[in-house]
C-alpha atoms as a PDB file:
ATOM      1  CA  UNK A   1     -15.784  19.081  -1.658  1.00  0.00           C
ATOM      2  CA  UNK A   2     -14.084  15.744  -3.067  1.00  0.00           C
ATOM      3  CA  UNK A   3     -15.616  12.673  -3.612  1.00  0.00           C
ATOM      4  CA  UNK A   4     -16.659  11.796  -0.302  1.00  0.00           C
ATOM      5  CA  UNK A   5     -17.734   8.301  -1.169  1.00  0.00           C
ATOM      6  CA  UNK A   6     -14.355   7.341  -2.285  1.00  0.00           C
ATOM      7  CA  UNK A   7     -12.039   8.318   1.021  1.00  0.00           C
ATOM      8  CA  UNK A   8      -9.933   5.049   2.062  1.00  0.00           C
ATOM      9  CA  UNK A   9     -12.135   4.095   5.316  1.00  0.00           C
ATOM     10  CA  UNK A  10     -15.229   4.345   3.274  1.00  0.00           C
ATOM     11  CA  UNK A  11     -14.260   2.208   0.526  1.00  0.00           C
ATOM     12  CA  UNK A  12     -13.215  -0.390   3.028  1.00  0.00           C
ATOM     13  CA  UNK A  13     -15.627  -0.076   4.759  1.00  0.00           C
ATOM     14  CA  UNK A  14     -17.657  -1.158   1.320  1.00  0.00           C
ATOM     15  CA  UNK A  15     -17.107  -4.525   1.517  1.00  0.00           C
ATOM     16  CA  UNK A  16     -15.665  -4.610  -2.381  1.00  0.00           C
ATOM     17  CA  UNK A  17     -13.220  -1.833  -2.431  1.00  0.00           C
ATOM     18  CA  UNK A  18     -15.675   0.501  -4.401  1.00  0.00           C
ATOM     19  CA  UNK A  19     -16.740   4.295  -4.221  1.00  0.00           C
ATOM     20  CA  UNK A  20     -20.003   4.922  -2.199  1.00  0.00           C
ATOM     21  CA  UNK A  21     -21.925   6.521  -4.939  1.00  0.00           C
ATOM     22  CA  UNK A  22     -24.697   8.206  -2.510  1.00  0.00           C
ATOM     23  CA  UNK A  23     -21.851   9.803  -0.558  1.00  0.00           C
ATOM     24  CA  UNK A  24     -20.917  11.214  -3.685  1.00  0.00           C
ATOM     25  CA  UNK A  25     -23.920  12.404  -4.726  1.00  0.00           C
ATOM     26  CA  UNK A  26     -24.047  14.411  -1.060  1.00  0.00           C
ATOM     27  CA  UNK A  27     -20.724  15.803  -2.160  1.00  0.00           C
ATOM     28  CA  UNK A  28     -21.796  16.941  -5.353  1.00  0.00           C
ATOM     29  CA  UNK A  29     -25.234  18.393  -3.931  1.00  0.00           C
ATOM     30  CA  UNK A  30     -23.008  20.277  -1.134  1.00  0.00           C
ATOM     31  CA  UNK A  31     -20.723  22.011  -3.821  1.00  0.00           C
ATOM     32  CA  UNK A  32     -23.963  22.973  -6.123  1.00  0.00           C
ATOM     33  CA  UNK A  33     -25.628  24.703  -3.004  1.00  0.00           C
ATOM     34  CA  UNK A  34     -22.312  26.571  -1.987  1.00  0.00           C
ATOM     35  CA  UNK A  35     -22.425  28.668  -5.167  1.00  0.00           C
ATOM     36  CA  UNK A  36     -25.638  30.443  -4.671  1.00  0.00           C
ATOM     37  CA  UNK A  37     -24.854  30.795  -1.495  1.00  0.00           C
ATOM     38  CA  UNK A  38     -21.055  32.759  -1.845  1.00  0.00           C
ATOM     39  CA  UNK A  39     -22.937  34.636  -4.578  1.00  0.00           C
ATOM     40  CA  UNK A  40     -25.650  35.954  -2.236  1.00  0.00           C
ATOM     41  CA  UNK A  41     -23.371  37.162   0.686  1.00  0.00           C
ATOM     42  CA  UNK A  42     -20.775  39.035  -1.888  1.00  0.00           C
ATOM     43  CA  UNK A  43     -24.408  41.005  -2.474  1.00  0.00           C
ATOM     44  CA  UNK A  44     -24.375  41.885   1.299  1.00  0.00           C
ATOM     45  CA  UNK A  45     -20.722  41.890   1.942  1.00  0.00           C
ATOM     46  CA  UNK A  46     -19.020  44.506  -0.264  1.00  0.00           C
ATOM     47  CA  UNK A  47     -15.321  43.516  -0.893  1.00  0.00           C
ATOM     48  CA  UNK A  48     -15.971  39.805  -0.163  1.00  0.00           C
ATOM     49  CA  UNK A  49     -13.546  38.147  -2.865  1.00  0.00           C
ATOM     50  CA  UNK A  50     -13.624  34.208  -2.816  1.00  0.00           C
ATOM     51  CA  UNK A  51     -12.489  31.741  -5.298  1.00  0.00           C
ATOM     52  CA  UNK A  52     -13.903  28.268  -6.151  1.00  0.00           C
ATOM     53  CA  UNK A  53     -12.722  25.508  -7.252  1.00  0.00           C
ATOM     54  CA  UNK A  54     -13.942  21.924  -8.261  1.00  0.00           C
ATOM     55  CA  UNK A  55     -12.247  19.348  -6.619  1.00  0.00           C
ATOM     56  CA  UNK A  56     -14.556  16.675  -6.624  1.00  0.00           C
ATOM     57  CA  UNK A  57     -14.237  16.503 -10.684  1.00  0.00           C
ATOM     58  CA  UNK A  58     -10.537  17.186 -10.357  1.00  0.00           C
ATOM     59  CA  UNK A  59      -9.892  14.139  -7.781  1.00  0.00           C
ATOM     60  CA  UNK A  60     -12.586  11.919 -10.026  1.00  0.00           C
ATOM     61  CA  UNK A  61      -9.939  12.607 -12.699  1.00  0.00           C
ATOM     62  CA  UNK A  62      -6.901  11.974 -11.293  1.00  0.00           C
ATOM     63  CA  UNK A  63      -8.459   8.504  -9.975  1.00  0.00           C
ATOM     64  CA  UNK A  64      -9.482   7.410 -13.547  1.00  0.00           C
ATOM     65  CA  UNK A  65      -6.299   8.638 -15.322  1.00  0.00           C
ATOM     66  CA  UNK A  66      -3.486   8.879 -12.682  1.00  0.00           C
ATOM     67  CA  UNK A  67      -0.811   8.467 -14.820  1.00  0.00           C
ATOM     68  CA  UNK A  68      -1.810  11.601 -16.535  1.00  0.00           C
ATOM     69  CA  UNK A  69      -0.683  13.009 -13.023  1.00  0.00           C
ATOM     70  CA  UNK A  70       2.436  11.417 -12.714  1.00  0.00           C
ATOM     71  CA  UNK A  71       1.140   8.192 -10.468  1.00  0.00           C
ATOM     72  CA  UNK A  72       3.239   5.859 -11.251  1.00  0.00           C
ATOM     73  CA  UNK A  73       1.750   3.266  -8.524  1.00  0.00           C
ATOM     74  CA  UNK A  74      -1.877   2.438  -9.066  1.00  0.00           C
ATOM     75  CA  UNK A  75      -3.556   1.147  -5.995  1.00  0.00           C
ATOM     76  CA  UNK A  76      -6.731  -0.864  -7.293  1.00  0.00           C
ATOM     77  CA  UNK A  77      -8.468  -2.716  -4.855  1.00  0.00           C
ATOM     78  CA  UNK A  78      -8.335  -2.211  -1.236  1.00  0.00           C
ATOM     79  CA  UNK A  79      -8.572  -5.822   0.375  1.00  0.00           C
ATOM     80  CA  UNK A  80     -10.679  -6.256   3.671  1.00  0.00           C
ATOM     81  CA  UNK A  81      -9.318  -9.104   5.758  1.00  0.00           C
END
């Protein structure tokens, strides 16, 4: 999962524009108990193939460098009027 805390409504919804750190931290949590989880059912499911990947550290990236993706418009604040 990506960073949940730092989705446009919730980050206006902040008051300051920021991430919501304990969203986050949900986010994180969710992806650490999936793992043990696909591993246990490929145990009881023969020929279960699944992939993971880690887009919460992938979209955490691309927010604090994203011109090393090819942003070329930065959006830093979101105002609340």
């Amino acid at each position: 999962m990506g960073p949940l805390g730092c989705v446009p409504v919730v980050r206006l919804l902040s008051g300051t524009g920021g991430c919501d750190d304990d969203l986050n931290q949900l986010a994180i949590g969710l992806d650490d108990a999936i793992k043990p989880m696909l591993t246990g059912l490929t145990s009881r499911l023969h020929g279960l193939v699944y992939s993971l990947g880690n887009f919460y550290d992938q979209a955490m990236d691309n927010f604090a460098h994203p011109m090393a993706f090819g942003k070329s418009f930065i959006l830093q604040h979101i105002v609340v009027i």
